[in-house]
C-alpha atoms as a PDB file:
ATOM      1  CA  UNK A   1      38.910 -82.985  18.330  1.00  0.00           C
ATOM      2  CA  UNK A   2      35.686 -83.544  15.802  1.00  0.00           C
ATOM      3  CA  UNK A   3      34.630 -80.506  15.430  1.00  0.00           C
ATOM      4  CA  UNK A   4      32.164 -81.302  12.781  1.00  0.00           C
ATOM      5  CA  UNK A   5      30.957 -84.688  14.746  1.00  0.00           C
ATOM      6  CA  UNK A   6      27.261 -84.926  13.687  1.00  0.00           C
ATOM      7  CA  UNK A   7      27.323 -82.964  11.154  1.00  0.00           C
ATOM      8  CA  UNK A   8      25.937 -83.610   7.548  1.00  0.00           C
ATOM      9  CA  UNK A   9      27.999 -83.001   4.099  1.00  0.00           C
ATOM     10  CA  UNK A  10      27.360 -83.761   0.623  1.00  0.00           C
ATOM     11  CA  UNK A  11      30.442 -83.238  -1.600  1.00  0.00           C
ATOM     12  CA  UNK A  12      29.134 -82.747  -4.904  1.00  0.00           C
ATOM     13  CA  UNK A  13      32.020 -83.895  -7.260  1.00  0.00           C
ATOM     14  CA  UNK A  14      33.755 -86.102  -4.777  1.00  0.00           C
ATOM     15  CA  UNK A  15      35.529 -88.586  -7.211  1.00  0.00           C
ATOM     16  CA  UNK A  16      39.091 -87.167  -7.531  1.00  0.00           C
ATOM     17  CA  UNK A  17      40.944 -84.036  -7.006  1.00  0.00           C
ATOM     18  CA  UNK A  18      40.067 -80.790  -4.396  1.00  0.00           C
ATOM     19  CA  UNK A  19      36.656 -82.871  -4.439  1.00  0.00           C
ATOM     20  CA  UNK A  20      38.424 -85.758  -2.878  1.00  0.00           C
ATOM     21  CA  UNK A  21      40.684 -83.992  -0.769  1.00  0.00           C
ATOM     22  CA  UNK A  22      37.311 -82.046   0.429  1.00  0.00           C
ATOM     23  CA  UNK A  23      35.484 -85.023   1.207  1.00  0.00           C
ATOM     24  CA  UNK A  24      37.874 -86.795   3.379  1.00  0.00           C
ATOM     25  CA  UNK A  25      38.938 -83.754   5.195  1.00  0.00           C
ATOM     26  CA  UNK A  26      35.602 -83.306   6.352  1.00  0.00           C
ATOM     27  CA  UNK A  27      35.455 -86.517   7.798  1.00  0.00           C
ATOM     28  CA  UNK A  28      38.540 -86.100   9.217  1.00  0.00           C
ATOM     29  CA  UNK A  29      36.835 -83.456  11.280  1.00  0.00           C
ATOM     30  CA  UNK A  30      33.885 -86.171  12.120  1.00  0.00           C
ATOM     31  CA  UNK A  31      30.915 -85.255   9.357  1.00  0.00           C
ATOM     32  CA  UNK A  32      29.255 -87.734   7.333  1.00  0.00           C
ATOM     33  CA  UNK A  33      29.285 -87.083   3.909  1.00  0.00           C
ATOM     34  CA  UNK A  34      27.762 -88.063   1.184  1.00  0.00           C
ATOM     35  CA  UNK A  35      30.558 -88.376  -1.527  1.00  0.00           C
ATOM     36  CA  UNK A  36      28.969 -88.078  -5.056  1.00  0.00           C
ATOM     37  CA  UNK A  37      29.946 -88.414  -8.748  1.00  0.00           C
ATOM     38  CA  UNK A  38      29.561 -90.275 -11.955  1.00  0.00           C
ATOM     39  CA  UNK A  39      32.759 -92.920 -11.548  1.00  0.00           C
ATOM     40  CA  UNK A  40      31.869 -96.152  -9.591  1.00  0.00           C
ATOM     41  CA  UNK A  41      33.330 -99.391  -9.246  1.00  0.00           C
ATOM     42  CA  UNK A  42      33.660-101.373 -12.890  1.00  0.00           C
ATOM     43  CA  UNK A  43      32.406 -97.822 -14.433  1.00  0.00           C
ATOM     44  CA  UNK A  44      34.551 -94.978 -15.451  1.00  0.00           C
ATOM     45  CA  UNK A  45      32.872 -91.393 -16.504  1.00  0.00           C
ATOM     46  CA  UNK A  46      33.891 -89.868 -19.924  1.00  0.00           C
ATOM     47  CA  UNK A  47      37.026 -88.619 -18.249  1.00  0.00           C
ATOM     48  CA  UNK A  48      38.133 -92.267 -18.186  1.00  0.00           C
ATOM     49  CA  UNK A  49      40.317 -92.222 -14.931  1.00  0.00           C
ATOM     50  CA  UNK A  50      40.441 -94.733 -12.067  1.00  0.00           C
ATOM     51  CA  UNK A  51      39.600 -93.711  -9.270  1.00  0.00           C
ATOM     52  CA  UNK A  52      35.828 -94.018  -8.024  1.00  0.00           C
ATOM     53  CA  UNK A  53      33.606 -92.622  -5.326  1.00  0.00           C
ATOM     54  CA  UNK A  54      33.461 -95.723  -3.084  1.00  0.00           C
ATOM     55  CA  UNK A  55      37.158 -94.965  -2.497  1.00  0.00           C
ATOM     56  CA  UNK A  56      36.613 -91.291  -1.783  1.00  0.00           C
ATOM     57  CA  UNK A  57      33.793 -92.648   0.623  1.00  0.00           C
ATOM     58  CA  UNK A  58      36.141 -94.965   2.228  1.00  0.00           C
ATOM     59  CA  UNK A  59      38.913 -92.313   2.665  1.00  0.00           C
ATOM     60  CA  UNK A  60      36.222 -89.949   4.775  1.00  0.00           C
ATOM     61  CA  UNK A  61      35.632 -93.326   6.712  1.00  0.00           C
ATOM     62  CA  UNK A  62      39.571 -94.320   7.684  1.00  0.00           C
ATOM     63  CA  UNK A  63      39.870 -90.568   8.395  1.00  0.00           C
ATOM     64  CA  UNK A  64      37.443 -90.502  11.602  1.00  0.00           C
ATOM     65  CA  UNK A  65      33.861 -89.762   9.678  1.00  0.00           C
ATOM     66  CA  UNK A  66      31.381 -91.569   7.891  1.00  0.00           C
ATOM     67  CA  UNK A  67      31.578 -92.068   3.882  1.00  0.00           C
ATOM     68  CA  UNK A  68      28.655 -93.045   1.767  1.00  0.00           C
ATOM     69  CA  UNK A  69      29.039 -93.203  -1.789  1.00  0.00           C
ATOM     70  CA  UNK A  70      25.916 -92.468  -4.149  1.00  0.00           C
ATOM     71  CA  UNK A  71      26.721 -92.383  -7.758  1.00  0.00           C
ATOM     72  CA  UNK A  72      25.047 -88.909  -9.536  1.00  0.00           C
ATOM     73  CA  UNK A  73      24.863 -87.405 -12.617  1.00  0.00           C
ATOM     74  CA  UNK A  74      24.572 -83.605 -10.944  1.00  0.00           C
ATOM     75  CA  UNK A  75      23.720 -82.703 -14.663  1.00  0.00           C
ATOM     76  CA  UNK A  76      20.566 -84.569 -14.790  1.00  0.00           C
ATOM     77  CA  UNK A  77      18.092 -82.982 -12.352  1.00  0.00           C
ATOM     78  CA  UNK A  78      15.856 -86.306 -11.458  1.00  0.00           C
ATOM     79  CA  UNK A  79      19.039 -87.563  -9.794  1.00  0.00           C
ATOM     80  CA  UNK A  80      19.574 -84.806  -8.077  1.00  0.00           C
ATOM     81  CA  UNK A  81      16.387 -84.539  -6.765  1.00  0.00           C
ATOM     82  CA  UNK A  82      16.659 -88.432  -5.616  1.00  0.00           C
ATOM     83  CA  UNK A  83      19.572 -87.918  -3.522  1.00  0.00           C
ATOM     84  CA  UNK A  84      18.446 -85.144  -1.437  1.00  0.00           C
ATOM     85  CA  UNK A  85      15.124 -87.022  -1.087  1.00  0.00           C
ATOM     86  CA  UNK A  86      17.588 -89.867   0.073  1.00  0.00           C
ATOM     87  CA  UNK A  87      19.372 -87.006   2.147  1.00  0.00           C
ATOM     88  CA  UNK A  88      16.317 -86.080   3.934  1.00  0.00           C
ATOM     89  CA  UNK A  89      14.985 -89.596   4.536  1.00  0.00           C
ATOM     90  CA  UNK A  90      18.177 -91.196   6.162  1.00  0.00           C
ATOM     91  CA  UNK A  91      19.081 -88.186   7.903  1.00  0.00           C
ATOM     92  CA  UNK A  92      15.670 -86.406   9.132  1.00  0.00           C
ATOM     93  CA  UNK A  93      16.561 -83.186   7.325  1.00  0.00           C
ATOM     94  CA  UNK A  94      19.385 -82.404   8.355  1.00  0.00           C
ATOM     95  CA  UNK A  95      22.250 -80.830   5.642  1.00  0.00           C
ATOM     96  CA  UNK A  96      25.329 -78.918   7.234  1.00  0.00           C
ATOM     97  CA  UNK A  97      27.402 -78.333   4.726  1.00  0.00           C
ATOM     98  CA  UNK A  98      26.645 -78.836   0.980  1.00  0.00           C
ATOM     99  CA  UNK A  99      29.902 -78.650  -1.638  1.00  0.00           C
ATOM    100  CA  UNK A 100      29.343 -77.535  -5.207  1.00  0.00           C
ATOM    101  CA  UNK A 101      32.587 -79.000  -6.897  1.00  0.00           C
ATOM    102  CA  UNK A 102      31.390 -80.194  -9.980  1.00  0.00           C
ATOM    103  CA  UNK A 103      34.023 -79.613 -12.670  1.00  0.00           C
ATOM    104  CA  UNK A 104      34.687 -82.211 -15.617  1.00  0.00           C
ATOM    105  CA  UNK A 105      36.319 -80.127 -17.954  1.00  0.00           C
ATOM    106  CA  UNK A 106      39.701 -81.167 -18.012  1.00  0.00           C
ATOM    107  CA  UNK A 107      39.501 -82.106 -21.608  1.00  0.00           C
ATOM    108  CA  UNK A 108      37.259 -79.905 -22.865  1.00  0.00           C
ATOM    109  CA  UNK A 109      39.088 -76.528 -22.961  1.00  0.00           C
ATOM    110  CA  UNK A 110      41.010 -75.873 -25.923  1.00  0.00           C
ATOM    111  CA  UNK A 111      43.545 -73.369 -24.800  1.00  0.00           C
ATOM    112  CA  UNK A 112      45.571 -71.015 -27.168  1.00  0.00           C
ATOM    113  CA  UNK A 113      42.062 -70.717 -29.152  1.00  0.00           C
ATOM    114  CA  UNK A 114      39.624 -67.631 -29.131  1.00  0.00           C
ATOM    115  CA  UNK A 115      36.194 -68.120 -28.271  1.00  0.00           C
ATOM    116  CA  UNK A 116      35.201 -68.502 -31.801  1.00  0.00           C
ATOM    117  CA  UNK A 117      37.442 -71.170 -32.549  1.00  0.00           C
ATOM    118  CA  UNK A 118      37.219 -72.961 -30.092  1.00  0.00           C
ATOM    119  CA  UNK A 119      34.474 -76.352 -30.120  1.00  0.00           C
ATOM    120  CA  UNK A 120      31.253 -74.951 -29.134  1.00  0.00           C
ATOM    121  CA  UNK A 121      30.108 -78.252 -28.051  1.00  0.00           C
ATOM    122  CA  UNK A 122      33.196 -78.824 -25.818  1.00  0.00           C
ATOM    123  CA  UNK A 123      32.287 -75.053 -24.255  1.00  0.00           C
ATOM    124  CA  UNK A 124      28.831 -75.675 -23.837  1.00  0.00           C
ATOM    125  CA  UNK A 125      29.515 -78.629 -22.116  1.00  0.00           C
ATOM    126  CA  UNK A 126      31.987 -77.022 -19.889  1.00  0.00           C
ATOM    127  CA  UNK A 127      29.034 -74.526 -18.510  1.00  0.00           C
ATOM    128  CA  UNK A 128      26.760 -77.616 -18.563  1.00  0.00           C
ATOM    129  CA  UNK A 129      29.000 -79.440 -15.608  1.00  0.00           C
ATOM    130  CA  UNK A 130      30.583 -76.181 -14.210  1.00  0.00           C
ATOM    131  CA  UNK A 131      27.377 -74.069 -13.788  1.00  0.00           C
ATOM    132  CA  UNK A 132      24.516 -75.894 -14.481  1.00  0.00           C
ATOM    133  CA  UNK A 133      25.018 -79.219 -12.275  1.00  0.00           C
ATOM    134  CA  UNK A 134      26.160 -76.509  -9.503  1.00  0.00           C
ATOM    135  CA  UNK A 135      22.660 -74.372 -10.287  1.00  0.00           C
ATOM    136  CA  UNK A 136      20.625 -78.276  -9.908  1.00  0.00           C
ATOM    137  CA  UNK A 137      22.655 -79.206  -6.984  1.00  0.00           C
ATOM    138  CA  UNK A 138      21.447 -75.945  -4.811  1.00  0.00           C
ATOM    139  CA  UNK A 139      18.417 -76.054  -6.138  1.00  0.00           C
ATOM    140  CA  UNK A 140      17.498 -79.237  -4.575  1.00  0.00           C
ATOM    141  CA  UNK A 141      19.661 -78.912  -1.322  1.00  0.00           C
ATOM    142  CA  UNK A 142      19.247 -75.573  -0.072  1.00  0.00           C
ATOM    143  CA  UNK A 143      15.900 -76.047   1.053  1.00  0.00           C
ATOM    144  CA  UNK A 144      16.939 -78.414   4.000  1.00  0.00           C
ATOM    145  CA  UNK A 145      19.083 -75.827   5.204  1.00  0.00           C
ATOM    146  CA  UNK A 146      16.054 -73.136   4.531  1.00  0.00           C
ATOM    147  CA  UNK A 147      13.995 -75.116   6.752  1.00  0.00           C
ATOM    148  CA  UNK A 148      16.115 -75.347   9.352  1.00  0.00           C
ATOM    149  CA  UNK A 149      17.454 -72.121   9.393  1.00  0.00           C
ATOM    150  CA  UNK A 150      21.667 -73.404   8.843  1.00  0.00           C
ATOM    151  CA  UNK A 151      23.863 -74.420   6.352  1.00  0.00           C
ATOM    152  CA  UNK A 152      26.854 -73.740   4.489  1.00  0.00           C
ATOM    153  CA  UNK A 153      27.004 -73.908   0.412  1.00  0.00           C
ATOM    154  CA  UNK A 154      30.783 -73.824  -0.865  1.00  0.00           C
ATOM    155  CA  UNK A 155      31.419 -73.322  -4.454  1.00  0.00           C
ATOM    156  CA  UNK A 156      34.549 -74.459  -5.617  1.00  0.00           C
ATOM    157  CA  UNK A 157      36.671 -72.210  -8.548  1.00  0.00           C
ATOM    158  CA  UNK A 158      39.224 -71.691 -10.017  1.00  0.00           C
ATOM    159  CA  UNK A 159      40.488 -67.837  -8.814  1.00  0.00           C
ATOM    160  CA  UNK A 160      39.581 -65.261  -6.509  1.00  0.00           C
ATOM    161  CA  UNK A 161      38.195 -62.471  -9.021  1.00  0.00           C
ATOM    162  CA  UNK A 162      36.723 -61.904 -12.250  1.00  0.00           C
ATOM    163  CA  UNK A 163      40.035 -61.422 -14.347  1.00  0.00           C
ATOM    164  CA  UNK A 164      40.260 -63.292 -17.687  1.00  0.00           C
ATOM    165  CA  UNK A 165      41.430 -67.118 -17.388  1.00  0.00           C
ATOM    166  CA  UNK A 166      42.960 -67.645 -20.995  1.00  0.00           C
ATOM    167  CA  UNK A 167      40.247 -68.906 -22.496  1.00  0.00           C
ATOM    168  CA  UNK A 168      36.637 -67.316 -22.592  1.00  0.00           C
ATOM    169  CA  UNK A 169      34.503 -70.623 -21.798  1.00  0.00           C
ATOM    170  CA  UNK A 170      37.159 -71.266 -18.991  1.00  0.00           C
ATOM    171  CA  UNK A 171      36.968 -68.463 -17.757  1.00  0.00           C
ATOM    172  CA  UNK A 172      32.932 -68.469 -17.947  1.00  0.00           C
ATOM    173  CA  UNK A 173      33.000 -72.021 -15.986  1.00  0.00           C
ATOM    174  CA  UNK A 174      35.287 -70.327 -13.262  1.00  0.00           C
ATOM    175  CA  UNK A 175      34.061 -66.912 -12.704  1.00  0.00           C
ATOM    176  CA  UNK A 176      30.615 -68.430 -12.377  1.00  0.00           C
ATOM    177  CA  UNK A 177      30.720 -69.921  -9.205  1.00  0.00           C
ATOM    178  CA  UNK A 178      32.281 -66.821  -7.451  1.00  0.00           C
ATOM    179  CA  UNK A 179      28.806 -65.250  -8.590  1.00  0.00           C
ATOM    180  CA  UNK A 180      26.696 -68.073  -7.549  1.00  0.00           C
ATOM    181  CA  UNK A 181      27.976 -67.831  -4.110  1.00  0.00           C
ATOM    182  CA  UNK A 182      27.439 -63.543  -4.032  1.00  0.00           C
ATOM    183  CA  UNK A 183      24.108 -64.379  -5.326  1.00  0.00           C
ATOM    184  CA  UNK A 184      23.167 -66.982  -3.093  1.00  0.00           C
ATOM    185  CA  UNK A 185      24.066 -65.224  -0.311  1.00  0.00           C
ATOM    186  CA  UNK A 186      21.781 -62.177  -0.662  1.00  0.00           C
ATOM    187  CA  UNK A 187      18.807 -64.472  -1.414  1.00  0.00           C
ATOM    188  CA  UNK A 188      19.847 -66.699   1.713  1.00  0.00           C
ATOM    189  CA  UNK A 189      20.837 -64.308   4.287  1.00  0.00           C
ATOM    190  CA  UNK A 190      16.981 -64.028   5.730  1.00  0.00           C
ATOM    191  CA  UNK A 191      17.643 -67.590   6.526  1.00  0.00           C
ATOM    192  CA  UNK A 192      21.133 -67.545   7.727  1.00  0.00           C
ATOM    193  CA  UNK A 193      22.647 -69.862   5.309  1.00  0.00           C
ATOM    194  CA  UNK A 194      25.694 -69.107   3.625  1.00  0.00           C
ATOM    195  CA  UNK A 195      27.204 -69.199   0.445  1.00  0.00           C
ATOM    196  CA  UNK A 196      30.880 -68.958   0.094  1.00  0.00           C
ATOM    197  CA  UNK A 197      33.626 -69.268  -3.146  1.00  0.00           C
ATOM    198  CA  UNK A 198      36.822 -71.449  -2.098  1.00  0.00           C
ATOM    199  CA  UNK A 199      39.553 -71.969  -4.446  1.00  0.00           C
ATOM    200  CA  UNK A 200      42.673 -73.599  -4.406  1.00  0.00           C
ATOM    201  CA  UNK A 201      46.010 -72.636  -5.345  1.00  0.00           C
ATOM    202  CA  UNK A 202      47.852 -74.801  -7.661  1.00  0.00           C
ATOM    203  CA  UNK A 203      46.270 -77.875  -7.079  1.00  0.00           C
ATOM    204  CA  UNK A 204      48.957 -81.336  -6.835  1.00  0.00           C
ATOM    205  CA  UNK A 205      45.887 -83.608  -8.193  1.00  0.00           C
ATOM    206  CA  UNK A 206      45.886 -86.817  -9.293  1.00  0.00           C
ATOM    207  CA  UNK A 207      45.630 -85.816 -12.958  1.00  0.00           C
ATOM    208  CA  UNK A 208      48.342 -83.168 -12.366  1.00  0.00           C
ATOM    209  CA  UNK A 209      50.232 -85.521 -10.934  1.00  0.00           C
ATOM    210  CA  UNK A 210      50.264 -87.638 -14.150  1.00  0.00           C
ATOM    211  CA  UNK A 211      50.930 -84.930 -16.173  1.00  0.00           C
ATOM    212  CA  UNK A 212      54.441 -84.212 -14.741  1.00  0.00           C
ATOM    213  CA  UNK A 213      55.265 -88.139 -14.486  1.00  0.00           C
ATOM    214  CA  UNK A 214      55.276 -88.189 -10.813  1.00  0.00           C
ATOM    215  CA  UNK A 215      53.013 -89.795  -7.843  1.00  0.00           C
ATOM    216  CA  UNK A 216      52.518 -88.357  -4.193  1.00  0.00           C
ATOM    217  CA  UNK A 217      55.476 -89.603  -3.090  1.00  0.00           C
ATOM    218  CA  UNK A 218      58.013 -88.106  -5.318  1.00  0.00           C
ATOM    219  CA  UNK A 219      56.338 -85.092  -6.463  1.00  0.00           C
ATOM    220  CA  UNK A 220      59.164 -82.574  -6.107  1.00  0.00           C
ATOM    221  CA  UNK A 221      61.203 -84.752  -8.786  1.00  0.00           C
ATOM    222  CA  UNK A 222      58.768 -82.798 -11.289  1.00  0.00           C
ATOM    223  CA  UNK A 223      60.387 -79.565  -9.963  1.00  0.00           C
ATOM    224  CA  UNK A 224      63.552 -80.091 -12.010  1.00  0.00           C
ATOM    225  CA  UNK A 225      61.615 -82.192 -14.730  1.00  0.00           C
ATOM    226  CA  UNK A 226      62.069 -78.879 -17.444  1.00  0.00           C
ATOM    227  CA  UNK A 227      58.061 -79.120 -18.541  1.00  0.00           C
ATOM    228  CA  UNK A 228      56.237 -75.728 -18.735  1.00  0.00           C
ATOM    229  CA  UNK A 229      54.912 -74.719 -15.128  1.00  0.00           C
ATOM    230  CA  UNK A 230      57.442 -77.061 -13.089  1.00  0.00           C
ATOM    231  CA  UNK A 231      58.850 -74.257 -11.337  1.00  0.00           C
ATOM    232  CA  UNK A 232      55.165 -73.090 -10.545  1.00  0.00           C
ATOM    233  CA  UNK A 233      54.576 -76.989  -8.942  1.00  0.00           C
ATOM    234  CA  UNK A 234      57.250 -75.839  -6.413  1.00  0.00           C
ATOM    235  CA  UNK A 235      54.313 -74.567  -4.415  1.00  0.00           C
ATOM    236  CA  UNK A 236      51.576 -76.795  -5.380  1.00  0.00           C
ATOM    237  CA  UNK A 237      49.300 -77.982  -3.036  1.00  0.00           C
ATOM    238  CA  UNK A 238      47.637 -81.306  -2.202  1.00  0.00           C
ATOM    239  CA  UNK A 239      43.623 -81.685  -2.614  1.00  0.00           C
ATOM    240  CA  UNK A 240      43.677 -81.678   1.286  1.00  0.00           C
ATOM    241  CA  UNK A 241      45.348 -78.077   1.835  1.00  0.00           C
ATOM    242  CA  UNK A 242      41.841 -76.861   0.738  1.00  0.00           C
ATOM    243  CA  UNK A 243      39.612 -79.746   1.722  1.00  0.00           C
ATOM    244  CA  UNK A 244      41.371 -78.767   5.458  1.00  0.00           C
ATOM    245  CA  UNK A 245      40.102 -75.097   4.945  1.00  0.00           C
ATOM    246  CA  UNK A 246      36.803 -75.795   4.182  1.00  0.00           C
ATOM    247  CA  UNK A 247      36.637 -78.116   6.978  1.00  0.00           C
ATOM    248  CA  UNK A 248      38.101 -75.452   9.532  1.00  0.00           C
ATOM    249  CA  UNK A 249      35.593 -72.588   8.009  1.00  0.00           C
ATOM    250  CA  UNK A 250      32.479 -74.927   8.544  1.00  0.00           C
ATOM    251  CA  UNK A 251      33.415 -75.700  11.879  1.00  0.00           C
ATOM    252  CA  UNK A 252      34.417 -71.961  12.402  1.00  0.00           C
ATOM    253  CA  UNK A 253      31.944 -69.278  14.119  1.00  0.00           C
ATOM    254  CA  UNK A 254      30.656 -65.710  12.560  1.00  0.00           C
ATOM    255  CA  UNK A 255      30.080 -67.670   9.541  1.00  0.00           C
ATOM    256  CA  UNK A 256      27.829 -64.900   8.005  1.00  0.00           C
ATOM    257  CA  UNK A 257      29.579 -62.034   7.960  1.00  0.00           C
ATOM    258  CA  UNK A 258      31.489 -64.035   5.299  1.00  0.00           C
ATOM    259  CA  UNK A 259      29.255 -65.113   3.163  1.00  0.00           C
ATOM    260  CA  UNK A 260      28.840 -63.949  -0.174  1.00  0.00           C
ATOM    261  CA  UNK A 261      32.425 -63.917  -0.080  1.00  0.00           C
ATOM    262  CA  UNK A 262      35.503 -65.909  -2.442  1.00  0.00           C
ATOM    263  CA  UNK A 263      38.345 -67.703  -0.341  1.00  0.00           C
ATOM    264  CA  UNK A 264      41.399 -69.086  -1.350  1.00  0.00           C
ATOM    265  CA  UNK A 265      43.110 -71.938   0.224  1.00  0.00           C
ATOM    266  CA  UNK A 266      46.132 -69.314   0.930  1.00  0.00           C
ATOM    267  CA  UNK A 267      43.803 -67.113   2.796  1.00  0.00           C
ATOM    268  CA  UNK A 268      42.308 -70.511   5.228  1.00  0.00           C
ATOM    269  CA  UNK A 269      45.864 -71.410   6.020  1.00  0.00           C
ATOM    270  CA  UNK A 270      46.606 -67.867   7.148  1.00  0.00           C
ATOM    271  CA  UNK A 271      43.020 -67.505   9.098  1.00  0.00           C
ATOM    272  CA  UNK A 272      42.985 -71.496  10.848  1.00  0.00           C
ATOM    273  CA  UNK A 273      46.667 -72.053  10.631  1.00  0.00           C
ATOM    274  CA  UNK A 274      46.090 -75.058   8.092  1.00  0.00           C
ATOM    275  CA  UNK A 275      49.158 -77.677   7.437  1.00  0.00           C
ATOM    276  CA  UNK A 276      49.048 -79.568   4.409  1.00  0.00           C
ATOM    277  CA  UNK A 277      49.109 -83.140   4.932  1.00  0.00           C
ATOM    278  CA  UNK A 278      52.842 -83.440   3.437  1.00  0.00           C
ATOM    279  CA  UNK A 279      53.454 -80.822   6.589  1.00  0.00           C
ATOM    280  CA  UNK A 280      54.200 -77.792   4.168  1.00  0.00           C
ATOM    281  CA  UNK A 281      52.159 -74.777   4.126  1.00  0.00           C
ATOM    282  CA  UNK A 282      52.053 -73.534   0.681  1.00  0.00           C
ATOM    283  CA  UNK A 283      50.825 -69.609  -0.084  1.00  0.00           C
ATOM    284  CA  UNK A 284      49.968 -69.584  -3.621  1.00  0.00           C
ATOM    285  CA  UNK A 285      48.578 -65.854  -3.121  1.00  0.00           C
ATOM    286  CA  UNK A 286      52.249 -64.626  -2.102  1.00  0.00           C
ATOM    287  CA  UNK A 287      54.291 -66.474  -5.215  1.00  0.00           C
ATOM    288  CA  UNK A 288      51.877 -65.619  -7.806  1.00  0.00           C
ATOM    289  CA  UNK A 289      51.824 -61.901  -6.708  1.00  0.00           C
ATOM    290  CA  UNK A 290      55.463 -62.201  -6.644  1.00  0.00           C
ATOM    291  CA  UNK A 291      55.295 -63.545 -10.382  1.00  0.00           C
ATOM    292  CA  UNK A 292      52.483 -60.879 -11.449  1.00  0.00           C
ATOM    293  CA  UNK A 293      49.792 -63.040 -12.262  1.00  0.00           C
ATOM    294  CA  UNK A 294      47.898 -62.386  -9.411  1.00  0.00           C
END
């Protein structure tokens, strides 16, 4: 019933969103993870927003695993560094499952703008959080798994291929991690530790949520709201859709023969038979194909 009892997870990015939903589905299959970001308790990041990783943390805890909360910068490397020290300390070594979700660039793409136009600063900073903090946070981890000869890295993005996003730094934040993971798995496969891209469909986040005026609870009213995209949030998905996949695929066996490989949440719900937690099962892959953007 815990298939990932004992088991060891650090969910980089952890705060809010697929990061969230990640977190707490893994300790709803039993793992401890570490749940890491910049927003505690009394202090907000940049992105100004409320919620905080002490309540992701608690959420893996009420769920069946064990949440601990350690607040990181995954952009500044001596922090990094501290919590895997911390990591390896408190549990002897031992990393199962390490989750590369940092993102924090909800306000910093300026859509509708070519690359030229758009703020360099904001763009920079977009590849700072969305390739960078993922490049520290591997760096640092991976060798627990190296030494032990297991592991899983996820990188979480936004797509399944390399096909322009709409904007270029966007699309540069996005179509990195899909490398990472290809490229991490050729250096890792002596070792037998994977790497492996997971993306979600249309993700029903918190700030997505806000954006269409609704909460959890009544999200379908958005459906008929008239904004751009309601009729795509027909078949959003909740943070734990994916956060379920990831969980099943960790617990799952022949794990290398898909590494170096990109996943969408689609794709785990087919493979695991995963059920959102509002009891749908949403196939982003089939509507958007049906649409012709996919």
């Amino acid at each position: 019933m815990k298939p990932l009892q004992g088991k060891i997870a650090v969910v980089a990015g952890a705060t809010r969103g697929a990061g969230r939903g990640i977190a707490a589905s893994l300790g709803e299959a039993g793992a401890t993870v570490y749940c890491t970001g910049r927003s505690i308790r009394g202090q907000a990041s940049d992105l100004n927003r409320a919620e905080t990783i002490e309540e992701t943390a608690e959420l893996v805890t009420a769920r069946g695993g064990v949440g601990i909360p350690v607040k990181v910068d995954h952009t500044v490397e001596a922090e990094v560094q501290a919590l895997f020290e911390r990591i390896n300390m408190e549990q002897n070594g031992q990393l199962d499952v390490l989750v590369n979700n940092i993102w924090g660039g909800e306000k910093l793409t300026e859509w509708g703008k070519p690359f030229w136009e758009h703020s360099l600063s904001k763009g920079l900073l977009m590849q700072e959080r969305a390739v960078k903090a993922h490049l520290i946070t591997s760096h640092y981890g991976t060798p627990l798994m190296v030494k032990r000869r297991k592991g899983l890295i996820i990188e979480v993005t936004d797509g399944i291929d390399y096909r322009y996003r709409g904007s270029l730094f966007y699309s540069l934040a996005k179509i990195s991690p899909i490398h990472l993971a290809t490229a991490m798995a050729a250096d890792l496969k002596p070792f037998e530790v994977c790497a492996i891209a997971v993306t979600p469909g249309f993700l029903r986040s918190e700030e997505m949520l806000d954006h269409f005026g609704v909460t959890e609870d009544n999200w379908f009213d958005a459906v008929q709201g008239g904004k751009p995209d309601a009729e795509h949030f027909s078949q959003s998905e909740t943070p734990y859709f994916v956060g379920r996949g990831i969980a099943a695929l960790a617990a799952s066996k022949g794990l290398l023969e898909k590494s170096g490989q990109v996943f969408p949440s689609w794709q785990l719900s087919d493979e695991f038979n995963i059920v959102d937690v509002d009891g749908r099962q949403p196939h982003w892959g089939n509507y958007a194909k049906q649409h012709g953007f996919l």
